[in-house]
N, C-alpha and C. Protein backbone atom coordinates (compact mmCIF):
# COMPACT_ATOMS: atom_id res chain seq x y z
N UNK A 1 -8.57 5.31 47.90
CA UNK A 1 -9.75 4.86 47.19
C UNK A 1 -9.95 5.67 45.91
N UNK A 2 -9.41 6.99 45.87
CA UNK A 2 -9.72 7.96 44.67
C UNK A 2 -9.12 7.67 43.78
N UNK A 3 -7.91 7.15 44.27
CA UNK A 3 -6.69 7.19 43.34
C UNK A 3 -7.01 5.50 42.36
N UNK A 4 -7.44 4.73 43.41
CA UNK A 4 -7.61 3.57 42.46
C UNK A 4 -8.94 3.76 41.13
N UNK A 5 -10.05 4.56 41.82
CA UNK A 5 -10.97 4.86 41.19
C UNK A 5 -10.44 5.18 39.38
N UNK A 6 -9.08 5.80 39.88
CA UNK A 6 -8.95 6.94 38.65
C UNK A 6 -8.16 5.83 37.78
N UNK A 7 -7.25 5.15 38.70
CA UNK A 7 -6.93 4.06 37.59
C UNK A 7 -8.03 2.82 37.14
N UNK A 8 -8.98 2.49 37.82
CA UNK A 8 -9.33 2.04 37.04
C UNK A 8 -10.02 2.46 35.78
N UNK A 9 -10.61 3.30 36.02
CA UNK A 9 -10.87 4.52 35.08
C UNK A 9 -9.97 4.56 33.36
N UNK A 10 -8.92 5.15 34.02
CA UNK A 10 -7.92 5.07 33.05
C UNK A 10 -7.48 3.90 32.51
N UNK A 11 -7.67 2.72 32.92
CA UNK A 11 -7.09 1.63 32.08
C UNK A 11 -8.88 1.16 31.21
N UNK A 12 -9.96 1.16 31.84
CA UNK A 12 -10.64 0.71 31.14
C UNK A 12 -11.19 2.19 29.75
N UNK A 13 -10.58 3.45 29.73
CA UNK A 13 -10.34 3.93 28.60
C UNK A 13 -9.32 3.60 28.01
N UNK A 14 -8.27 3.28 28.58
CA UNK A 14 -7.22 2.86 27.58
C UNK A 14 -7.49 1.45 26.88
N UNK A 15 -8.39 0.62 27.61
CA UNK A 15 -8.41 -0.77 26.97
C UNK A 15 -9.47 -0.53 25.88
N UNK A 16 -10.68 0.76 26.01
CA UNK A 16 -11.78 0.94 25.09
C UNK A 16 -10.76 1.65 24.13
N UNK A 17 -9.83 2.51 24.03
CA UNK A 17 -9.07 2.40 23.21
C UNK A 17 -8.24 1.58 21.90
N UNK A 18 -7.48 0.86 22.53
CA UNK A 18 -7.08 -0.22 22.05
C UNK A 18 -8.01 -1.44 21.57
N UNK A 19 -9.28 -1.45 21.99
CA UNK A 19 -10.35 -2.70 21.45
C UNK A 19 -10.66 -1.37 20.11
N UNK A 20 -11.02 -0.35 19.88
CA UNK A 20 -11.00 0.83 18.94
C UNK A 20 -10.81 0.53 17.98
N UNK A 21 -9.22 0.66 18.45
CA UNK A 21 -8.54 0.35 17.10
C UNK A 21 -7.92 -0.55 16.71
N UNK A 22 -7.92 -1.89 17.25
CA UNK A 22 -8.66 -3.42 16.61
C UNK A 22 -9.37 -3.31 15.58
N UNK A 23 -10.35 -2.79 15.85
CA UNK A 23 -11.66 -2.89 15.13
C UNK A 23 -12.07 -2.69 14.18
N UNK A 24 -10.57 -1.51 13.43
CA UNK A 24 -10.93 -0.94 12.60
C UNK A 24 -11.06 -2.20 11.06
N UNK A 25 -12.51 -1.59 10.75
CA UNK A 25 -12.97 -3.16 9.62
C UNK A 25 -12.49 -2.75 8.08
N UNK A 26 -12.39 -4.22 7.31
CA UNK A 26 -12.32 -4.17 6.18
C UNK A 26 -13.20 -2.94 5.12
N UNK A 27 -14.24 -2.87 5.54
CA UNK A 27 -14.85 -1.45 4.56
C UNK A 27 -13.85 -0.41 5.12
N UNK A 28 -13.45 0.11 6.34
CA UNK A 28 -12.28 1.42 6.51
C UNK A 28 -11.18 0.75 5.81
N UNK A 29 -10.49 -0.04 5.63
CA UNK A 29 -9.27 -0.45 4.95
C UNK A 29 -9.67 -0.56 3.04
N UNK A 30 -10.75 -0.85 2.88
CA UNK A 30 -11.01 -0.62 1.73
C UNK A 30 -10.83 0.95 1.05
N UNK A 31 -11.68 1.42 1.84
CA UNK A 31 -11.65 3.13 1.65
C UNK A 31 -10.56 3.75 1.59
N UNK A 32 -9.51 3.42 2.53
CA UNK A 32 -8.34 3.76 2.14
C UNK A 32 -7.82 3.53 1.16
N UNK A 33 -7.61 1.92 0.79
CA UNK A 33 -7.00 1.70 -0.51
C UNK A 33 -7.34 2.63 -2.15
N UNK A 34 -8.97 2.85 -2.05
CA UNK A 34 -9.71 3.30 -2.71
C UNK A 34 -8.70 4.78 -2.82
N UNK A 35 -8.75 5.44 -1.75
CA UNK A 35 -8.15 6.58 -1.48
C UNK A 35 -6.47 6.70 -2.21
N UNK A 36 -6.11 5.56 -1.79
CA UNK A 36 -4.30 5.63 -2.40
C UNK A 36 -4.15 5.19 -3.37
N UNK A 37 -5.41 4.25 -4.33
CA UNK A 37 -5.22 4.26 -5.70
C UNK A 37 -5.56 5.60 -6.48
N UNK A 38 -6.68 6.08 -6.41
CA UNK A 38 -6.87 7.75 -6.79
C UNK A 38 -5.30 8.41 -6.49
N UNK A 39 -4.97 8.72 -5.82
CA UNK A 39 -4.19 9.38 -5.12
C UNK A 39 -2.59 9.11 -5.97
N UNK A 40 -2.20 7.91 -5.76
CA UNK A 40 -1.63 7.11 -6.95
C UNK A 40 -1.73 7.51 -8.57
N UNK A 41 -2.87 7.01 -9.38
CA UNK A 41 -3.14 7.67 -10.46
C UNK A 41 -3.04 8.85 -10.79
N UNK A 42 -3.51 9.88 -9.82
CA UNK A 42 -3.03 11.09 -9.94
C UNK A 42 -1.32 11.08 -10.25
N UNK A 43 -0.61 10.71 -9.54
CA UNK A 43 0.88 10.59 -9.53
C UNK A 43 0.98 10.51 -10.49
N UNK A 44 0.77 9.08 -11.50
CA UNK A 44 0.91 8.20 -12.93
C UNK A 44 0.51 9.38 -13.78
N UNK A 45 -0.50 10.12 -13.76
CA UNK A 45 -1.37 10.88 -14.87
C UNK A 45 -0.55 12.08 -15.05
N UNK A 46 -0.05 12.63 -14.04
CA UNK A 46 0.87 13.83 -13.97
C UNK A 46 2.22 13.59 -14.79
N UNK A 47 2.43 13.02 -14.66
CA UNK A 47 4.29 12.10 -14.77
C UNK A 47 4.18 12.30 -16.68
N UNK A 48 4.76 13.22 -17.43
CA UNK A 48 5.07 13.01 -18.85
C UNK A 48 5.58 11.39 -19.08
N UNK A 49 4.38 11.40 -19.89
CA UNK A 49 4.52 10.09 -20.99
C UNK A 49 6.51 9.95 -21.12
N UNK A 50 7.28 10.82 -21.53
CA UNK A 50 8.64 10.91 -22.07
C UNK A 50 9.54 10.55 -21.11
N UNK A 51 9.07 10.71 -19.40
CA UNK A 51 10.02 10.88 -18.70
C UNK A 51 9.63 9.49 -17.48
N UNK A 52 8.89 8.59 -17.95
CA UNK A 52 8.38 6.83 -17.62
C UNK A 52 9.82 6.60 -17.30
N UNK A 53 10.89 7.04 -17.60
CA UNK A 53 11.82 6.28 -17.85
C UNK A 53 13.11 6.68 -17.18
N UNK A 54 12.62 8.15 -16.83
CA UNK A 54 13.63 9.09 -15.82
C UNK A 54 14.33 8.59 -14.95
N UNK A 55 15.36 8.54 -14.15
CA UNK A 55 16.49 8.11 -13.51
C UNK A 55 16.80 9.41 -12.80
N UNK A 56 17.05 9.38 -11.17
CA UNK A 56 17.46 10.70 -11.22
C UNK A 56 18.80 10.31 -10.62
N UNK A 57 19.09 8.73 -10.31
CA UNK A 57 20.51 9.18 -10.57
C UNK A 57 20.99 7.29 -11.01
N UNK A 58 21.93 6.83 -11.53
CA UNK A 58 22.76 5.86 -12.40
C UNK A 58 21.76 4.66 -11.44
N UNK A 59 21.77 4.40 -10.21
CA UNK A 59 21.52 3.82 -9.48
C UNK A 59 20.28 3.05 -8.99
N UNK A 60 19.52 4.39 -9.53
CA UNK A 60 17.68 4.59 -8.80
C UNK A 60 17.03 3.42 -9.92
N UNK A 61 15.96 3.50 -9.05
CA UNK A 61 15.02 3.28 -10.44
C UNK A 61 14.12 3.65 -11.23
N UNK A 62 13.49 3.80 -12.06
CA UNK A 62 13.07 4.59 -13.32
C UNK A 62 12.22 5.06 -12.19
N UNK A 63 11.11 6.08 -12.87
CA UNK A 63 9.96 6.12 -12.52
C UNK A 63 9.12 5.10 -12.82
N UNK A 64 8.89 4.60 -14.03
CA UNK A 64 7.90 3.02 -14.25
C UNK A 64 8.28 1.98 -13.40
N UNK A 65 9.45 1.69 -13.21
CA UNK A 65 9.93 1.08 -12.08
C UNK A 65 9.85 1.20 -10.65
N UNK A 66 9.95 2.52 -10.58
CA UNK A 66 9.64 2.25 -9.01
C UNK A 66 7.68 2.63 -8.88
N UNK A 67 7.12 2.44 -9.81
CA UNK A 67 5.43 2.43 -9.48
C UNK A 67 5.14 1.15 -9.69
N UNK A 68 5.90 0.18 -10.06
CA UNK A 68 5.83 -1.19 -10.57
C UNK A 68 6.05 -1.84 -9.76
N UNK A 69 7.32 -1.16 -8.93
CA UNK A 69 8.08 -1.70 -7.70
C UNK A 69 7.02 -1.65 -6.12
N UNK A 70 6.44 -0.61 -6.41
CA UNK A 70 5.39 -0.37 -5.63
C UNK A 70 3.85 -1.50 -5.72
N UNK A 71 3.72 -1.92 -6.77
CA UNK A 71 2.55 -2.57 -7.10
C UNK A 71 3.01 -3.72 -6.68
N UNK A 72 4.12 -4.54 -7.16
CA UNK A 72 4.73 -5.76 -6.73
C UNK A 72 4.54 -6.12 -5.07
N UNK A 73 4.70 -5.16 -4.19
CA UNK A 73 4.99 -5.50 -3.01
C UNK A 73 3.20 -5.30 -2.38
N UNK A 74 2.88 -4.27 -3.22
CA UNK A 74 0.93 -4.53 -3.31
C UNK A 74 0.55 -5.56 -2.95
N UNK A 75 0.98 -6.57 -4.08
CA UNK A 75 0.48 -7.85 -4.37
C UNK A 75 1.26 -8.82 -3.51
N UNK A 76 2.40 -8.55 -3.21
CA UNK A 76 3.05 -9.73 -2.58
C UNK A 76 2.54 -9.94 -1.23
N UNK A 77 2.29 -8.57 -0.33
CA UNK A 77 1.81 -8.70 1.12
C UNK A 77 0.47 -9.10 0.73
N UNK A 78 -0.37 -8.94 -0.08
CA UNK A 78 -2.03 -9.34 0.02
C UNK A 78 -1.71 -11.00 -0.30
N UNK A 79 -1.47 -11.68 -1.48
CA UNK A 79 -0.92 -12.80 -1.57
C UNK A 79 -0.36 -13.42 -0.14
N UNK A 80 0.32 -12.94 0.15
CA UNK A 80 0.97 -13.40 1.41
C UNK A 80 -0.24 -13.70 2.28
N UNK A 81 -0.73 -12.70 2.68
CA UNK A 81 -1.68 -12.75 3.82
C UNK A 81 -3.04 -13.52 3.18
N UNK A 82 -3.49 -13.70 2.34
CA UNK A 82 -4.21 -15.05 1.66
C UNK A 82 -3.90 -16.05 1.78
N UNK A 83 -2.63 -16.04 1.58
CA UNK A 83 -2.08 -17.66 1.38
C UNK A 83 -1.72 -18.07 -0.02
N UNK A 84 -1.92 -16.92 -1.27
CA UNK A 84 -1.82 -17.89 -2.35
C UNK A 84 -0.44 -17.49 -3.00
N UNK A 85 -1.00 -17.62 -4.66
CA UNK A 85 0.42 -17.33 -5.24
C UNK A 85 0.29 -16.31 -6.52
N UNK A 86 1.36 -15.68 -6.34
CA UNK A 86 1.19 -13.89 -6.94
C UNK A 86 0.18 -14.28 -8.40
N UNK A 87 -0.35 -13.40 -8.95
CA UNK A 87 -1.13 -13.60 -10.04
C UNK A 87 -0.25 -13.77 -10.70
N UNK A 88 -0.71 -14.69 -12.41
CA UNK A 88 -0.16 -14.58 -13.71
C UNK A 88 0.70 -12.89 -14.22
N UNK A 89 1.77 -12.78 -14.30
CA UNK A 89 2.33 -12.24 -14.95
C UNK A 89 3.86 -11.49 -14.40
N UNK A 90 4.38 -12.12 -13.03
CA UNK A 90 5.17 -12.29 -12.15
C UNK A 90 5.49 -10.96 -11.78
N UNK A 91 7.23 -10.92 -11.49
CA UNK A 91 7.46 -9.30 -10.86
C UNK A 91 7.30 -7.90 -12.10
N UNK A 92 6.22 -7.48 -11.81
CA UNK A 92 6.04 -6.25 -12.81
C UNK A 92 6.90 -5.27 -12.82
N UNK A 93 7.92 -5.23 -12.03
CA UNK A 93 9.28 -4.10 -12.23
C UNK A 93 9.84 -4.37 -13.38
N UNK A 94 9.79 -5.83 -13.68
CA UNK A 94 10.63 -6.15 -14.84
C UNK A 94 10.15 -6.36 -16.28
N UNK A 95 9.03 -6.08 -16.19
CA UNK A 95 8.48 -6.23 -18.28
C UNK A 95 8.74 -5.15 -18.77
N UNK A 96 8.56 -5.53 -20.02
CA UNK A 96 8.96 -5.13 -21.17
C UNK A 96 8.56 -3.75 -21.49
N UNK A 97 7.18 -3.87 -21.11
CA UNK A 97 6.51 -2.49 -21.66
C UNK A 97 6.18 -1.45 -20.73
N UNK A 98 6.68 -0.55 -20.46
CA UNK A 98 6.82 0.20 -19.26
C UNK A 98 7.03 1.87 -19.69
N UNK A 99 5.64 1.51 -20.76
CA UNK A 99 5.03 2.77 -20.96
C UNK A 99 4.10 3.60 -19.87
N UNK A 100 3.90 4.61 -20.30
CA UNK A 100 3.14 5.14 -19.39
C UNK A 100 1.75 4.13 -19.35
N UNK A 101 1.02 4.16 -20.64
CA UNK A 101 -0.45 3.68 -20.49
C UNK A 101 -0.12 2.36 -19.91
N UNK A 102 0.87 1.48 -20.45
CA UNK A 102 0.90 0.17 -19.77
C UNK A 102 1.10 0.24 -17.76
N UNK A 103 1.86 1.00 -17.42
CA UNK A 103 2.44 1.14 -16.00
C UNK A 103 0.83 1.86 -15.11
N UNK A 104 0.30 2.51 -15.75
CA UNK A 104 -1.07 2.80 -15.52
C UNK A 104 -2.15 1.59 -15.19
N UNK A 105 -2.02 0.80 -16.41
CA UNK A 105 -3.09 -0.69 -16.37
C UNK A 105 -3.00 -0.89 -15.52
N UNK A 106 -1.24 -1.82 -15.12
CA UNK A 106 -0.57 -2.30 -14.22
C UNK A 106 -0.75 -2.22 -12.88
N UNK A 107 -0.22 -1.11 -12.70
CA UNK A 107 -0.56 -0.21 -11.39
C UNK A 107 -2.43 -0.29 -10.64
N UNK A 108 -2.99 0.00 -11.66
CA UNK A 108 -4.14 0.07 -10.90
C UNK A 108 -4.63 -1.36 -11.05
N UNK A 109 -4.18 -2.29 -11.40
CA UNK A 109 -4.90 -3.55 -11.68
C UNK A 109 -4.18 -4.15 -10.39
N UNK A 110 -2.95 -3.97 -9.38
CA UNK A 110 -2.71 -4.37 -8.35
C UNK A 110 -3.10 -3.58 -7.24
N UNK A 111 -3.59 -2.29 -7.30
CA UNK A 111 -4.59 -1.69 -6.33
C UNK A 111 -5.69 -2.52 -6.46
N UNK A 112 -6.52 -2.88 -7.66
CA UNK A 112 -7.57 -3.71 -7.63
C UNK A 112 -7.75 -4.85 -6.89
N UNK A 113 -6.51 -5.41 -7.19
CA UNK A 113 -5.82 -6.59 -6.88
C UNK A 113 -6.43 -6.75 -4.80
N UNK A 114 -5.40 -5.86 -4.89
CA UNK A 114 -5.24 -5.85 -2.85
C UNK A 114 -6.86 -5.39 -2.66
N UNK A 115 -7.90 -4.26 -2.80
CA UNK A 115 -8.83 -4.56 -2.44
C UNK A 115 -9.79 -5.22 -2.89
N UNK A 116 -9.47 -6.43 -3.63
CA UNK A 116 -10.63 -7.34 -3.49
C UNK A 116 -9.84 -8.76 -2.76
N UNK A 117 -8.54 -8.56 -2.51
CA UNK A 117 -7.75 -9.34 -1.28
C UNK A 117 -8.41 -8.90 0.28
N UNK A 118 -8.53 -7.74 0.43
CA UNK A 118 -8.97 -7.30 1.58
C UNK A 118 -11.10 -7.76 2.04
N UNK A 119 -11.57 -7.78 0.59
CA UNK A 119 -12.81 -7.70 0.94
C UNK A 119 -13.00 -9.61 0.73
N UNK A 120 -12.06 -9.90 0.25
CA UNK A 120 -11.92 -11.20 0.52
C UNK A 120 -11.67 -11.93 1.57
N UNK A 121 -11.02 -11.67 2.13
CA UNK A 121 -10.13 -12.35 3.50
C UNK A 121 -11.39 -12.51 4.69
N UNK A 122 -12.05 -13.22 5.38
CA UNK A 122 -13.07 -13.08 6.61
C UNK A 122 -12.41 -12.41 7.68
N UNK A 123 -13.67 -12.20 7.92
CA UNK A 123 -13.52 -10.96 9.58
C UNK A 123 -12.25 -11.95 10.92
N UNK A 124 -12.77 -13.05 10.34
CA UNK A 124 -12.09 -13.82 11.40
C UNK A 124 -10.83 -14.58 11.51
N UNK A 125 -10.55 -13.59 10.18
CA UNK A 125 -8.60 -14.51 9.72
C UNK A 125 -7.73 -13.10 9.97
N UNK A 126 -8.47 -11.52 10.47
CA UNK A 126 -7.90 -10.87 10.20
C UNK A 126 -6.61 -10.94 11.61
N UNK A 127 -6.23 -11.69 12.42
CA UNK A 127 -5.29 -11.94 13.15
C UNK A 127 -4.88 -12.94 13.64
N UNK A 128 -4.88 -13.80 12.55
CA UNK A 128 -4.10 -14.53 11.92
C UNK A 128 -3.09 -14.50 11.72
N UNK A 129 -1.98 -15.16 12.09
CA UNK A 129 -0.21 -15.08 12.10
C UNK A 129 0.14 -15.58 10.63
N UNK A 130 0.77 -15.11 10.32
CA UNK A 130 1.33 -15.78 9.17
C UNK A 130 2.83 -15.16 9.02
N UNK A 131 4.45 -15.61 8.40
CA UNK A 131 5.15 -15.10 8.05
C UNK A 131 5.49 -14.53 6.65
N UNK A 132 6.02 -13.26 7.00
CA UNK A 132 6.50 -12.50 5.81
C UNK A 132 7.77 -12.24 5.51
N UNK A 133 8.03 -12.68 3.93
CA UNK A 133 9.37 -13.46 3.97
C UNK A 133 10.30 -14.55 4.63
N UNK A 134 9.82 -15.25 5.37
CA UNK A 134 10.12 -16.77 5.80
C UNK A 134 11.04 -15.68 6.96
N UNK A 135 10.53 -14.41 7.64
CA UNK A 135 11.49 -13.65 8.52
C UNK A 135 10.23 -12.91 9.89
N UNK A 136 9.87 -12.81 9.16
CA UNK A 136 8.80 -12.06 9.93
C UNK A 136 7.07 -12.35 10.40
N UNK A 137 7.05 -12.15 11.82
CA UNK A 137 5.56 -12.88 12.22
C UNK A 137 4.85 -11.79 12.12
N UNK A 138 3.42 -10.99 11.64
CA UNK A 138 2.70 -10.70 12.13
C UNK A 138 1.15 -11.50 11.80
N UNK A 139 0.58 -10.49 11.37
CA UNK A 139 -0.80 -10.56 11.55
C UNK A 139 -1.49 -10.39 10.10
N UNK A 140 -2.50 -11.35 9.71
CA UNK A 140 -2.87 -10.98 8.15
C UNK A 140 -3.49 -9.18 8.08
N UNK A 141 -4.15 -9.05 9.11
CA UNK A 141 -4.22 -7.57 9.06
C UNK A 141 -3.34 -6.59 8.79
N UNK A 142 -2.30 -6.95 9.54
CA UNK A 142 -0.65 -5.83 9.63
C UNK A 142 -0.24 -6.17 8.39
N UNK A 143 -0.29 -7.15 7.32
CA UNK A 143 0.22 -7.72 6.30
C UNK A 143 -0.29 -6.37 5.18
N UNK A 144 -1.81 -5.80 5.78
CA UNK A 144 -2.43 -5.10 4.59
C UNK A 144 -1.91 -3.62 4.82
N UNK A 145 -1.51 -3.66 6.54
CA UNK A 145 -1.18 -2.36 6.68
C UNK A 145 0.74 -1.45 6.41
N UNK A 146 1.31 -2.92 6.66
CA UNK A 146 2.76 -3.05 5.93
C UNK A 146 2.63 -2.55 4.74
N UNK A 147 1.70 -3.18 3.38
CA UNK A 147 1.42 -3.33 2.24
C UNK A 147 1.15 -1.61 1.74
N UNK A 148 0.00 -1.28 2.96
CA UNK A 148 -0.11 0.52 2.57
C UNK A 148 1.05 1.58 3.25
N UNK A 149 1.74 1.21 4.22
CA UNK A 149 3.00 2.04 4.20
C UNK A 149 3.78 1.76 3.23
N UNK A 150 4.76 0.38 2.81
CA UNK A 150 5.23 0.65 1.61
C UNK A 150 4.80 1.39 0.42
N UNK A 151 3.24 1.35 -0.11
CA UNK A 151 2.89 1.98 -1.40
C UNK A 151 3.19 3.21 -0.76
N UNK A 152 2.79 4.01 0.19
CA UNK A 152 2.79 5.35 0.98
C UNK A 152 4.30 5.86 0.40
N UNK A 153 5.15 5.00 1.01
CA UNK A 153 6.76 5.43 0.95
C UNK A 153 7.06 5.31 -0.52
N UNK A 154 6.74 4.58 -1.31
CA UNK A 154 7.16 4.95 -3.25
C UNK A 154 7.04 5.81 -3.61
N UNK A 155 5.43 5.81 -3.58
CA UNK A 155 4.62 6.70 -3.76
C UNK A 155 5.18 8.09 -4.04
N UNK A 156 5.94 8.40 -2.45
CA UNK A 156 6.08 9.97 -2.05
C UNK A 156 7.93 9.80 -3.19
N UNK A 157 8.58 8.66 -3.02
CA UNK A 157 9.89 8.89 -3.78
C UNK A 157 9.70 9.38 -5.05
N UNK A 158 8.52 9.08 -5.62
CA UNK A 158 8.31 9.65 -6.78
C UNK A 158 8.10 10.97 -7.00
N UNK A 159 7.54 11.72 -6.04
CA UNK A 159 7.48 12.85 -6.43
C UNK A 159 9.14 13.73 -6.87
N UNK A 160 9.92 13.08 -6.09
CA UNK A 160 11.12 13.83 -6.76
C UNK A 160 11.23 13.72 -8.30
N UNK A 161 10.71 12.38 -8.37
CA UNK A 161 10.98 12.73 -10.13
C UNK A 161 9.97 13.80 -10.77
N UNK A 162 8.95 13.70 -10.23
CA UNK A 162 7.87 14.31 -11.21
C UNK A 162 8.45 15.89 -11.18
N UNK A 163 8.80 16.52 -9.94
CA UNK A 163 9.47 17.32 -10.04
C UNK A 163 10.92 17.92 -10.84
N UNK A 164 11.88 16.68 -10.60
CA UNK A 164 12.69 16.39 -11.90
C UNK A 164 12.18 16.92 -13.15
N UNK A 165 11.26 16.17 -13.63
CA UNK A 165 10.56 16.29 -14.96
C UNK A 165 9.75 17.82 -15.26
N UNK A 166 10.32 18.38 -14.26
CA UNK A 166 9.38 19.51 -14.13
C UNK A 166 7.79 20.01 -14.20
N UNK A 167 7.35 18.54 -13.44
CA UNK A 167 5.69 18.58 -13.35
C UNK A 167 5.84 19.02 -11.66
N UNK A 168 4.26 19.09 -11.62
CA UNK A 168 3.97 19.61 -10.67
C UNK A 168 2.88 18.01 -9.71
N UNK A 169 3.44 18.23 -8.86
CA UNK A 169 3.30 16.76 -8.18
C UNK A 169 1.75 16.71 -7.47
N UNK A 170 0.58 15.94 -7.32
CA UNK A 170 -0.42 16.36 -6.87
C UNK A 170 -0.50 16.79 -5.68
N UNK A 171 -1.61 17.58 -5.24
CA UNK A 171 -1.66 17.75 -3.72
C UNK A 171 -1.89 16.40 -2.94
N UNK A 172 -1.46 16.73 -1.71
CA UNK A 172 -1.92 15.93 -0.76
C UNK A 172 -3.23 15.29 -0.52
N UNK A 173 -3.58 14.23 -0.42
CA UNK A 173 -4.96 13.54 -0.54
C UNK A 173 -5.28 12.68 0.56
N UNK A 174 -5.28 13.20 1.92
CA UNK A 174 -5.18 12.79 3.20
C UNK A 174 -6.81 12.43 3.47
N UNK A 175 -7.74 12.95 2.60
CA UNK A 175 -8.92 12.18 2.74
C UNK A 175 -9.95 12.38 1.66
């Protein structure tokens, strides 16, 4: 009798668990974003104007490129998980002007982008199936959280360059 006691116990914390972190709502996913565009900019602001363009090896891609590369996939998972179609001005890895101040606009205009995708979307589409890349099933939610591990993972590739460039890369901005 004790022993069942304890499991039931234990599964209905584990299920108050897991309903938890369900739950977690669009204002916490906002805040974050809020958090990794700051966090972001910092990156951009540090990075010499001269070295937008750095390579650290034949292969890679620039620094403007891979923050561009980062914004692109911003927009593609929020798009995705909407339903619509990428804004006017297509894959931003590839224009022309990929200055610092321009890659700056850029950049934060697809952080903008995803949280007003997020404060857009209703409470009640957030698990919602949809596929990503005509390959993959999840959830319009997981779509936003895919969306912030990729920026997460650029993000940090960059710091090798900034270091490259011999800047000093920002601190950590975990909250």
């Amino acid at each position: 009798m004790k022993a069942l006691t304890v499991i039931k116990t234990f599964l209905l914390v584990a299920g108050m668990s897991v309903a938890a972190k369900a739950q977690t709502s669009a204002d916490d996913m906002v805040r974050e974003w809020e958090r990794a565009k700051a966090y972001t900019k910092a990156y951009l602001d540090v990075m010499p104007e001269a070295d937008y363009a750095l390579k650290p090896t034949p292969e890679m891609r620039t620094f403007a490129q891979q923050m561009l590369h980062l914004t692109d996939g911003n927009m593609l998972f929020a798009t995705t998980a909407l339903g619509e179609k990428m804004p006017e001005g297509g894959q931003r890895e590839k224009i022309a002007d990929q200055s610092k101040a321009n890659v700056i606009k850029e950049v934060m205009a697809g952080y903008d982008y995803v949280i007003a995708a997020i404060k857009k979307l209703p409470a009640d589409q957030w698990k919602d199936k949809i596929k990503m890349f005509n390959r993959f099933e999840l959830t319009k939610g997981q779509a936003f959280e895919k969306a912030f591990e990729h920026q997460t993972h650029h993000r940090g590739q960059t710091t090798v360059y900034i270091r490259l460039a011999k800047a000093t890369p920002p601190q950590e901005q975990l909250f």
